[in-house]
Protein backbone atom coordinates (compact mmCIF):
# COMPACT_ATOMS: atom_id res chain seq x y z
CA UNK A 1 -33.77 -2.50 -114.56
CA UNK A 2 -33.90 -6.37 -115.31
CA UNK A 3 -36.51 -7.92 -113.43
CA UNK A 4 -34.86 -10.50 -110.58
CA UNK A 5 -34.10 -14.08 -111.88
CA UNK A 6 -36.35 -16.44 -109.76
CA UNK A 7 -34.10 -19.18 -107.77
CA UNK A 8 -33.25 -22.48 -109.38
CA UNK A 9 -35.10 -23.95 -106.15
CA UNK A 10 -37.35 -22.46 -103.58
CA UNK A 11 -37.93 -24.61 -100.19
CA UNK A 12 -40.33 -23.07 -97.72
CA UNK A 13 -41.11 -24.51 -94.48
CA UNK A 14 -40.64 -27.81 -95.64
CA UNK A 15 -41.04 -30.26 -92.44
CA UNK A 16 -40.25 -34.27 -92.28
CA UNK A 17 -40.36 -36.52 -89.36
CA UNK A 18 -40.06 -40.07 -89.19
CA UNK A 19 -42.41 -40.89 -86.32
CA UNK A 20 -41.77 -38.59 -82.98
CA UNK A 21 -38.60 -37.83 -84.95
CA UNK A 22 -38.18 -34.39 -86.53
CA UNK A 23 -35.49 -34.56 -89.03
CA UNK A 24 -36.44 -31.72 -90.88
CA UNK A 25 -38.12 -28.42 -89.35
CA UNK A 26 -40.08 -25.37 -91.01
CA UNK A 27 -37.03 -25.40 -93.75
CA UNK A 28 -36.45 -22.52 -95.71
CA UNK A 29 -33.83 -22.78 -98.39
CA UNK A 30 -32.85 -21.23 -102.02
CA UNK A 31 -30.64 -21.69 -104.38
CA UNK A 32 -29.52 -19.59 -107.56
CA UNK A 33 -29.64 -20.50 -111.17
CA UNK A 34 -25.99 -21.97 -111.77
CA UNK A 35 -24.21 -21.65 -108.66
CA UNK A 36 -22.58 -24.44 -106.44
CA UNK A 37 -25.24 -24.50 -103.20
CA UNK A 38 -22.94 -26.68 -100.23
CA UNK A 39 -24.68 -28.08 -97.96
CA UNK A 40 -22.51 -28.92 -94.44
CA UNK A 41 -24.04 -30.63 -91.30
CA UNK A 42 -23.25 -33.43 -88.92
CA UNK A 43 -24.41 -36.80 -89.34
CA UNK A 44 -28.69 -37.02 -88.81
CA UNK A 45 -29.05 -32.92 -89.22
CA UNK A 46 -31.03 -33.79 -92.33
CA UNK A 47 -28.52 -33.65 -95.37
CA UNK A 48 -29.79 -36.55 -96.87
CA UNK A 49 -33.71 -36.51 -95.77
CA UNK A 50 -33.79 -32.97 -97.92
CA UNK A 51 -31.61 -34.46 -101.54
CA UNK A 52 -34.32 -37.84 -101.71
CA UNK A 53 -37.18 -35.25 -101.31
CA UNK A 54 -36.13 -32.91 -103.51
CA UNK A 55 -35.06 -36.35 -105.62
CA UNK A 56 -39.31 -36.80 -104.91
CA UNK A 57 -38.04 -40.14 -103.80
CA UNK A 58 -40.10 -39.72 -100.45
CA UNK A 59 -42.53 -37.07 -99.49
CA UNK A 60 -42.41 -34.24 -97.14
CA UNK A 61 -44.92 -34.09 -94.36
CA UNK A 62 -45.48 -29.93 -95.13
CA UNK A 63 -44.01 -27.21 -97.02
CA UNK A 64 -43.76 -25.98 -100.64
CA UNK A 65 -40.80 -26.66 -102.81
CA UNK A 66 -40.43 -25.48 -106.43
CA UNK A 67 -37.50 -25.97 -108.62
CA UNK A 68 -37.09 -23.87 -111.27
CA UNK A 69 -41.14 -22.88 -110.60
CA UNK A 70 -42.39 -26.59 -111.00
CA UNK A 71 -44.45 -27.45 -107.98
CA UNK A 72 -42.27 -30.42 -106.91
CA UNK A 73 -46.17 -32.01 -105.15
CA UNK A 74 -48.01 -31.14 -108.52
CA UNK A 75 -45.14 -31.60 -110.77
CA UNK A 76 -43.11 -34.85 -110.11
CA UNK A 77 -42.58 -36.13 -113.43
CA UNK A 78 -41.34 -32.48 -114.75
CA UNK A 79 -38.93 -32.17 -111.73
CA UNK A 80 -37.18 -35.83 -112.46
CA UNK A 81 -36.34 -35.20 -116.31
CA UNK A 82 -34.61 -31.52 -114.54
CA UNK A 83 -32.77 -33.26 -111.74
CA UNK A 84 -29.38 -35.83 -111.87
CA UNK A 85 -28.43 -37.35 -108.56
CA UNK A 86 -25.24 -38.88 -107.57
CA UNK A 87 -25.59 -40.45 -103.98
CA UNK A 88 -22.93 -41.61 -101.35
CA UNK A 89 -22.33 -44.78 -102.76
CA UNK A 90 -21.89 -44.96 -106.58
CA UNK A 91 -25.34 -46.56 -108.04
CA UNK A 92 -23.71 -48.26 -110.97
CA UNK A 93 -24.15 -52.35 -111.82
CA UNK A 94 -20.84 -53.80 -111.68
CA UNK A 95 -21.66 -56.82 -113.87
CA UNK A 96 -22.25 -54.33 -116.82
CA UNK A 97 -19.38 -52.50 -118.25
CA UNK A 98 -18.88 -48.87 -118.11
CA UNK A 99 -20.45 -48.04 -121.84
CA UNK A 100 -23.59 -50.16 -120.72
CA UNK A 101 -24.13 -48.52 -117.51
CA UNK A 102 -24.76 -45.29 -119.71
CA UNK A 103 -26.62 -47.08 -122.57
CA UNK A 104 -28.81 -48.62 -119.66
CA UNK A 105 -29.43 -45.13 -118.20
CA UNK A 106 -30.17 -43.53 -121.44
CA UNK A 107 -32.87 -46.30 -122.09
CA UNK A 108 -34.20 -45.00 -118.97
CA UNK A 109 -34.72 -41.34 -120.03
CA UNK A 110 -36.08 -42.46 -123.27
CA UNK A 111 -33.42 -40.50 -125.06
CA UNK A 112 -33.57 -42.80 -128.05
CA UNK A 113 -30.97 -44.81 -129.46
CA UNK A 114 -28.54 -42.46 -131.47
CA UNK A 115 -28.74 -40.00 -128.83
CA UNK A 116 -27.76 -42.55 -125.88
CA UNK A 117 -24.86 -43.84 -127.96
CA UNK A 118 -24.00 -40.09 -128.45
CA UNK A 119 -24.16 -39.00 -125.01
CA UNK A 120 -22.26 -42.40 -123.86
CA UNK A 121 -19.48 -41.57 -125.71
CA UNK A 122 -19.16 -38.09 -124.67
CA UNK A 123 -19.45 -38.89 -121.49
CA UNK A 124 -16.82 -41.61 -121.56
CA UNK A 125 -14.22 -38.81 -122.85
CA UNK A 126 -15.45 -36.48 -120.77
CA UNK A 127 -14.99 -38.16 -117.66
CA UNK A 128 -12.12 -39.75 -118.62
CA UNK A 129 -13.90 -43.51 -118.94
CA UNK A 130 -12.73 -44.22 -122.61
CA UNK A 131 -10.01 -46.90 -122.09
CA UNK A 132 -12.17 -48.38 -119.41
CA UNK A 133 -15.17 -48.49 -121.11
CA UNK A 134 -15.76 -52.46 -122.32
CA UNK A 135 -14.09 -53.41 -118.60
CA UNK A 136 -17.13 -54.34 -116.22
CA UNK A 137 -17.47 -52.23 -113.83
CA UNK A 138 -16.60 -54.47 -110.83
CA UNK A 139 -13.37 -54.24 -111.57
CA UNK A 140 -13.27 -49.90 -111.66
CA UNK A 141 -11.24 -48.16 -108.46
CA UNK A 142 -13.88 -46.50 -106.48
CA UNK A 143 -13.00 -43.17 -107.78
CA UNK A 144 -13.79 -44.48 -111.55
CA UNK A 145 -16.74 -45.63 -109.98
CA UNK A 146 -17.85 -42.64 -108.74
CA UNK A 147 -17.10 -40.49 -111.67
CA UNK A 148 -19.34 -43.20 -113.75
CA UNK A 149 -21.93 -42.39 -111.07
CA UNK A 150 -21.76 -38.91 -111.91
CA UNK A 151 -21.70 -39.16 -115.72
CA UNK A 152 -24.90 -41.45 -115.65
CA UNK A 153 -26.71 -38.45 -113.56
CA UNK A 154 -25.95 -36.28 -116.28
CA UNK A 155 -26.99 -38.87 -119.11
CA UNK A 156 -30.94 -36.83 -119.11
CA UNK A 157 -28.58 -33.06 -119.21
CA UNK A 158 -29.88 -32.22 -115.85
CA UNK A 159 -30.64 -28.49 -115.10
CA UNK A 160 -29.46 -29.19 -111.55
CA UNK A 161 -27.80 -31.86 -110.34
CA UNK A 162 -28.13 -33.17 -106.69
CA UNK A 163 -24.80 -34.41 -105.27
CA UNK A 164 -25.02 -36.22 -101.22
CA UNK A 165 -21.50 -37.02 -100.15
CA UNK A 166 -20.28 -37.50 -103.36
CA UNK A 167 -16.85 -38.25 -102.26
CA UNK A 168 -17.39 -40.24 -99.04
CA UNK A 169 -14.46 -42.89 -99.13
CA UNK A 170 -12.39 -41.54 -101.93
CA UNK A 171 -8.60 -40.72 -101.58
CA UNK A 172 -7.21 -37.43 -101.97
CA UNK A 173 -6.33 -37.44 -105.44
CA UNK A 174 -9.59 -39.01 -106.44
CA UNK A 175 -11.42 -36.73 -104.97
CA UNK A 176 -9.78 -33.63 -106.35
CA UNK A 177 -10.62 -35.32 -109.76
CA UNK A 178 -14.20 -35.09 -108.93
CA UNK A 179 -13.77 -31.90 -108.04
CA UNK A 180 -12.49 -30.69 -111.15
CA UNK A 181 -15.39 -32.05 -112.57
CA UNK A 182 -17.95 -30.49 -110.76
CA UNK A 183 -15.70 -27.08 -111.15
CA UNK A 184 -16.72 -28.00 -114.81
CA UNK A 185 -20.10 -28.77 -114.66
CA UNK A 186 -20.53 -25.13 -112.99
CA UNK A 187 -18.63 -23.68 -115.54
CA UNK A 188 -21.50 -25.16 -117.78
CA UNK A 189 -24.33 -23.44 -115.71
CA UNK A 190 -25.84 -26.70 -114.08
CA UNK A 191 -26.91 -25.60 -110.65
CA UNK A 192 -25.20 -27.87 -107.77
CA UNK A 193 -26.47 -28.77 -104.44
CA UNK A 194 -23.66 -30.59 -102.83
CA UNK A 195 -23.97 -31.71 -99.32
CA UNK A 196 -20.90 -32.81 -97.60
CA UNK A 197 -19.06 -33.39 -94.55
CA UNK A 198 -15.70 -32.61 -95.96
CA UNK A 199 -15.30 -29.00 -94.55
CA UNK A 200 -12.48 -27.82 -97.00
CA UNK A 201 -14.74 -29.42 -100.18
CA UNK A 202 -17.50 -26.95 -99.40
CA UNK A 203 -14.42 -24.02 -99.37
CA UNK A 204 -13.13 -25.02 -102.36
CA UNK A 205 -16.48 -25.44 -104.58
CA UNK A 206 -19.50 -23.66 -103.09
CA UNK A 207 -20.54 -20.00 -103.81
CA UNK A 208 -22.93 -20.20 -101.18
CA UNK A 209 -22.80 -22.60 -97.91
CA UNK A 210 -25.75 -23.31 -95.47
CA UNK A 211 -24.75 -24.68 -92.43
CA UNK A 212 -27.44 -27.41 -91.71
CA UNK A 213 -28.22 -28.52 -87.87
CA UNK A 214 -31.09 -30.57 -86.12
CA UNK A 215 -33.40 -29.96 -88.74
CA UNK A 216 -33.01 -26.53 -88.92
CA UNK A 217 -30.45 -24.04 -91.10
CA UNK A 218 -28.36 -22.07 -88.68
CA UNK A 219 -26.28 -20.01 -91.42
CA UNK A 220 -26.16 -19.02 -95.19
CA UNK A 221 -23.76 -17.35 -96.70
CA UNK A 222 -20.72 -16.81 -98.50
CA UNK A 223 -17.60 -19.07 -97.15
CA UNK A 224 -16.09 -15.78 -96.69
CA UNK A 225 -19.45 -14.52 -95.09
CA UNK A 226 -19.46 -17.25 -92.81
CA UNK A 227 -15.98 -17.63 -91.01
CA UNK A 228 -16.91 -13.50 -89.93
CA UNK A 229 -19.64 -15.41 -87.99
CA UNK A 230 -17.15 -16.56 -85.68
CA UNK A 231 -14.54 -14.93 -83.71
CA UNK A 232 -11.11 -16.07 -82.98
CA UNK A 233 -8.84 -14.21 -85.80
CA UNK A 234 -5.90 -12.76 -85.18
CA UNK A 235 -2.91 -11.19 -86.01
CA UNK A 236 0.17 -13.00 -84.08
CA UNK A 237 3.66 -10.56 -84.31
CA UNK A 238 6.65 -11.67 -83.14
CA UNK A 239 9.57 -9.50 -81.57
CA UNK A 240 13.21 -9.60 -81.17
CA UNK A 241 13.10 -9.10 -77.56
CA UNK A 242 11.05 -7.84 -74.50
CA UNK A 243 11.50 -4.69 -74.85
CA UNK A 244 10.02 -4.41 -78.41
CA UNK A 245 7.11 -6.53 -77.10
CA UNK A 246 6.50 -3.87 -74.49
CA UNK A 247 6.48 -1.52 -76.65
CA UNK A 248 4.15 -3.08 -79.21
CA UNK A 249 1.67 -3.54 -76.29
CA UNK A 250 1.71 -0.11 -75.23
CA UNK A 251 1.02 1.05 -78.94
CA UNK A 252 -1.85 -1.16 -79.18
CA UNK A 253 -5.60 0.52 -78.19
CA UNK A 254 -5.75 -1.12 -74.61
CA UNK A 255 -9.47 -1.83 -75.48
CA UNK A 256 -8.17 -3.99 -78.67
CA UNK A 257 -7.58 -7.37 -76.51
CA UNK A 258 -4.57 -7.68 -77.87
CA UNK A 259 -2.32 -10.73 -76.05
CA UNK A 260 0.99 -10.29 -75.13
CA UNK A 261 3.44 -13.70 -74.49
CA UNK A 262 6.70 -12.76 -72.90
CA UNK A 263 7.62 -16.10 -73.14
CA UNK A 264 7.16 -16.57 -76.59
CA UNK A 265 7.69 -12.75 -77.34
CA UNK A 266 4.31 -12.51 -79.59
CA UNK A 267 1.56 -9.89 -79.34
CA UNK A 268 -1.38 -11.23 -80.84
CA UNK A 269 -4.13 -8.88 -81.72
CA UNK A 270 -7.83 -9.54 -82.71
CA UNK A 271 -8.29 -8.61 -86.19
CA UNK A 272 -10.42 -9.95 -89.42
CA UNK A 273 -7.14 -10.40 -91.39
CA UNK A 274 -8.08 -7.61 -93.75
CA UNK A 275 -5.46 -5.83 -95.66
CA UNK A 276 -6.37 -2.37 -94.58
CA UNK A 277 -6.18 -3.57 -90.68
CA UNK A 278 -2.70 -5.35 -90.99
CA UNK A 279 -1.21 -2.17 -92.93
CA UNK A 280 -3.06 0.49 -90.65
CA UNK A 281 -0.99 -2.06 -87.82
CA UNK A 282 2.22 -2.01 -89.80
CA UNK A 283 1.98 1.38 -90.41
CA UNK A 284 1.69 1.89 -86.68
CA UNK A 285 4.60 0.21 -85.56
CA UNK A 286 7.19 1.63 -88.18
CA UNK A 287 6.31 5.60 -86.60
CA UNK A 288 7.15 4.06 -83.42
CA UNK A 289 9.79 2.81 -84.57
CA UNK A 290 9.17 -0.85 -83.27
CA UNK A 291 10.84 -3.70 -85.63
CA UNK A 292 8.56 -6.64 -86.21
CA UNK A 293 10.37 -9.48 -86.49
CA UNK A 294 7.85 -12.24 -87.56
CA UNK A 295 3.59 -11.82 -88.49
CA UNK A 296 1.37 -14.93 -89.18
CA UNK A 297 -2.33 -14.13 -89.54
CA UNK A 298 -5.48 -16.49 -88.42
CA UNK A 299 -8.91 -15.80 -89.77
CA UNK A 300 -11.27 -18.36 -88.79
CA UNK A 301 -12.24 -21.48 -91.16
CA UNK A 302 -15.08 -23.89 -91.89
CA UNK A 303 -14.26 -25.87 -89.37
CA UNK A 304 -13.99 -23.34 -86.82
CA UNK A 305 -17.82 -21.96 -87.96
CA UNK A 306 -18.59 -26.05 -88.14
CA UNK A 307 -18.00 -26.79 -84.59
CA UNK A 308 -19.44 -23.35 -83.30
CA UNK A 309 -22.76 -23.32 -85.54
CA UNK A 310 -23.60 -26.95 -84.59
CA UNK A 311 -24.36 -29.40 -82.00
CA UNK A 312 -24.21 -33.07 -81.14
CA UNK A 313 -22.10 -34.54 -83.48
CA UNK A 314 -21.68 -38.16 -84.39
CA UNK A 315 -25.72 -38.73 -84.62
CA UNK A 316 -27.44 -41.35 -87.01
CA UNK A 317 -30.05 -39.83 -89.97
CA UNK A 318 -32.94 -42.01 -89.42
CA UNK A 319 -33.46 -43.85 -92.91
CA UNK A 320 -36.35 -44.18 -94.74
């Protein structure tokens, strides 16, 4: 048997306050080699505290973090050429033009000058930049910026990239563009920490979502893992009259909870929303005999485990 891959990054009991503020307590965290890790929280539950350590832009108070089993306290230097970062608000210079925000960047890294003009240009196609290229950047729609922002992160080929709100203020289509090219980047094998506060961006990407509160992780899972935390799904069937709906009620375990709405002539019955429970149901009601006129099925959603896992929304991450 294989020996178990170590995680991409390790956090243990990683602590930071900002005077009698605790933004981040006893933290435990990993994250696996090549996998989209979402981070979710409200506003000042430490989303952004955690990326600009791990970015080693400030320093923890306590705690050990490692990514991939560099020290990030002994091993700074090591860490930055293995990290990109793409922020909330696209770090580009919007004098220069698109080609010489990614010549600049290279520069940076020291990647020398046929390999910066290399990588430029495949960025550029890759992200869609080429016809824009020689425009200054000013004049780029903030999703162009943003997709800049993320192909000068990956200018160094980052082993993991760390991504804070990367689509804060983008419209819909925009941001389904940068979704597609984080999709890609995955495909690749770059490990992803995303945090965000769009609840259906964490569905759509992550593998694995930790729901971040006060300081402190209050779930980890799967998406599908997650919404099981909560209760609240249901099976809604609707009858052709009361009589049916009576006799849907009385088939039903009377310990099941099930709902019935003469009004509305539904019966709706807890349930996970698996296949095997809706046919078992099904199955029930056609020996009985009972036509079902209508089903719709709720299983709960991110937001559902967003507003039960956390607390005191609308707060204000203390900068730094």
């Amino acid at each position: 048997m294989a020996p178990e891959r170590p995680p991409a990054l390790s956090i243990r009991h990683l602590r930071k306050a900002f005077g009698s503020h605790v933004v981040l307590d006893d933290l435990d965290l990993d994250i696996s080699a090549g996998t989209v890790f979402a981070l979710l929280g409200p506003n000042g539950a430490g989303k952004t505290t955690l990326v600009r350590i791990l970015a080693t832009l400030i320093q923890p108070d306590r705690g050990d973090v490692r990514l991939f089993e560099h020290d990030l306290a002994k091993a700074p230097d090591t860490i930055r050429r293995l990290i990109g970062v793409t922020g909330q608000y696209a770090a580009v210079d919007g004098v220069l033009t698109g080609s010489e925000n990614l010549r600049l960047t290279g520069r940076l890294l020291h990647l020398g000058k046929a390999e910066t003009l290399r990588r430029a240009d495949e960025l550029l196609e890759r992200f869609d930049l080429v016809d824009a290229a020689d425009k200054p950047v000013a004049s780029y729609s903030g999703g162009m910026r943003r997709r800049l922002d993320l192909a000068m992160s990956l200018m160094g080929k980052p082993r993991m990239v760390f991504l804070d709100e990367p689509t804060t203020g983008l419209d819909p289509r925009s941001r389904r563009d940068l979704w597609s090219a984080i999709r890609e980047l995955a495909a690749e094998g770059t490990t992803i920490l995303l945090t965000t506060q769009y609840l259906e961006e964490a569905d759509q990407l992550a593998d694995r979502i930790a729901v971040l509160d006060d300081g402190r992780i209050v779930a980890d899972g799967t998406p599908a893992e997650l919404k099981r935390l909560v209760p609240g799904g249901h099976i809604r069937f609707r009858f052709a009259d009361r009589g049916l709906l009576t006799a849907a009620t009385h088939a039903v375990d009377s310990d099941a909870g099930a709902h019935p709405d003469p009004e509305q002539l539904t019966l709706q019955v807890p349930s996970d929303g698996s296949a095997v429970e809706i046919k078992q149901l099904l199955d029930h009601f056609a020996e009985l005999d009972i036509a079902i006129e209508q089903l719709t099925v709720h299983t709960p959603d991110l937001d559902d485990v967003f507003f039960a896992l956390t607390g005191q929304p609308g707060r204000t991450e203390v900068a730094a």
